[in-house]
Protein backbone atom coordinates (compact mmCIF):
# COMPACT_ATOMS: atom_id res chain seq x y z
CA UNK A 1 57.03 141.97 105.54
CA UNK A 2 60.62 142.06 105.35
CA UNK A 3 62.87 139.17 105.89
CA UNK A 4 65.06 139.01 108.70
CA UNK A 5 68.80 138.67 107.55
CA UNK A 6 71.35 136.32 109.42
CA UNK A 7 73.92 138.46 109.66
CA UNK A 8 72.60 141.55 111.09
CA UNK A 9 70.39 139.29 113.68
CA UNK A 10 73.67 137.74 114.75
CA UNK A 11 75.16 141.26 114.83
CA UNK A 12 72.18 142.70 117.18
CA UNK A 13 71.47 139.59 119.40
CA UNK A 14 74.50 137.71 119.51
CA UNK A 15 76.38 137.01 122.65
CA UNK A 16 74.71 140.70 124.20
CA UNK A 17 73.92 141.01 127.61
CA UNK A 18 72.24 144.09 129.87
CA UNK A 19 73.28 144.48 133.73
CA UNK A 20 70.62 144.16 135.48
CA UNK A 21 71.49 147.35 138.16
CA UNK A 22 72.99 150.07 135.29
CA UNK A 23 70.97 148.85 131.81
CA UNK A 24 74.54 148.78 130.25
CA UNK A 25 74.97 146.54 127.33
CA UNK A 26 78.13 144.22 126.93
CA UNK A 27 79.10 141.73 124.36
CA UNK A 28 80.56 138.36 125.87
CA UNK A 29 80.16 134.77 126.18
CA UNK A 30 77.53 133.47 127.13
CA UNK A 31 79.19 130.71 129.43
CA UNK A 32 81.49 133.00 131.17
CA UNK A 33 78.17 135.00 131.90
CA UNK A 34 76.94 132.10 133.84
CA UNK A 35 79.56 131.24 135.41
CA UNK A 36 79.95 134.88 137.08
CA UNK A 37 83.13 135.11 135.40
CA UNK A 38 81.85 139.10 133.35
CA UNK A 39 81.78 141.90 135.11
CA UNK A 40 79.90 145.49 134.07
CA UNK A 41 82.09 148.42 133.52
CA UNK A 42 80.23 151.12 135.03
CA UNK A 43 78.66 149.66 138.58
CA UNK A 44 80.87 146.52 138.57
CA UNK A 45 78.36 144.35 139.43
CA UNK A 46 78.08 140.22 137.67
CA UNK A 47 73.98 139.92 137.25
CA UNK A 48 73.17 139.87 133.62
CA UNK A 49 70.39 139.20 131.22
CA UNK A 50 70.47 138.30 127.85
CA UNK A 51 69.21 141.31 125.66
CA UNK A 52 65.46 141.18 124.34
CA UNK A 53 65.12 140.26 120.61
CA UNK A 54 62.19 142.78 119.14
């Protein structure tokens, strides 16, 4: 099995988040996510969930 390497984990999983309405993926920070403060740029919409690690 191969190992898993820091960098590209951080790269893939890091601070990504999918709208829950439109599947788009954004990168931001995880506390302005909570606080409602990200919007999505195609249906505008605030409801996020943190992408899921493989």
């Amino acid at each position: 099995m191969a190992t898993k390497i820091p960098a590209t984990h951080a790269r893939l999983y890091k601070n990504i988040f999918v709208c829950k309405n439109c599947k788009s993926k954004i990168r931001s920070d995880p506390r302005k996510v909570l606080e409602g403060k990200v919007r999505c740029r195609k249906c505008q919409k605030k409801v996020f969930r943190p992408i899921r690690k493989k």
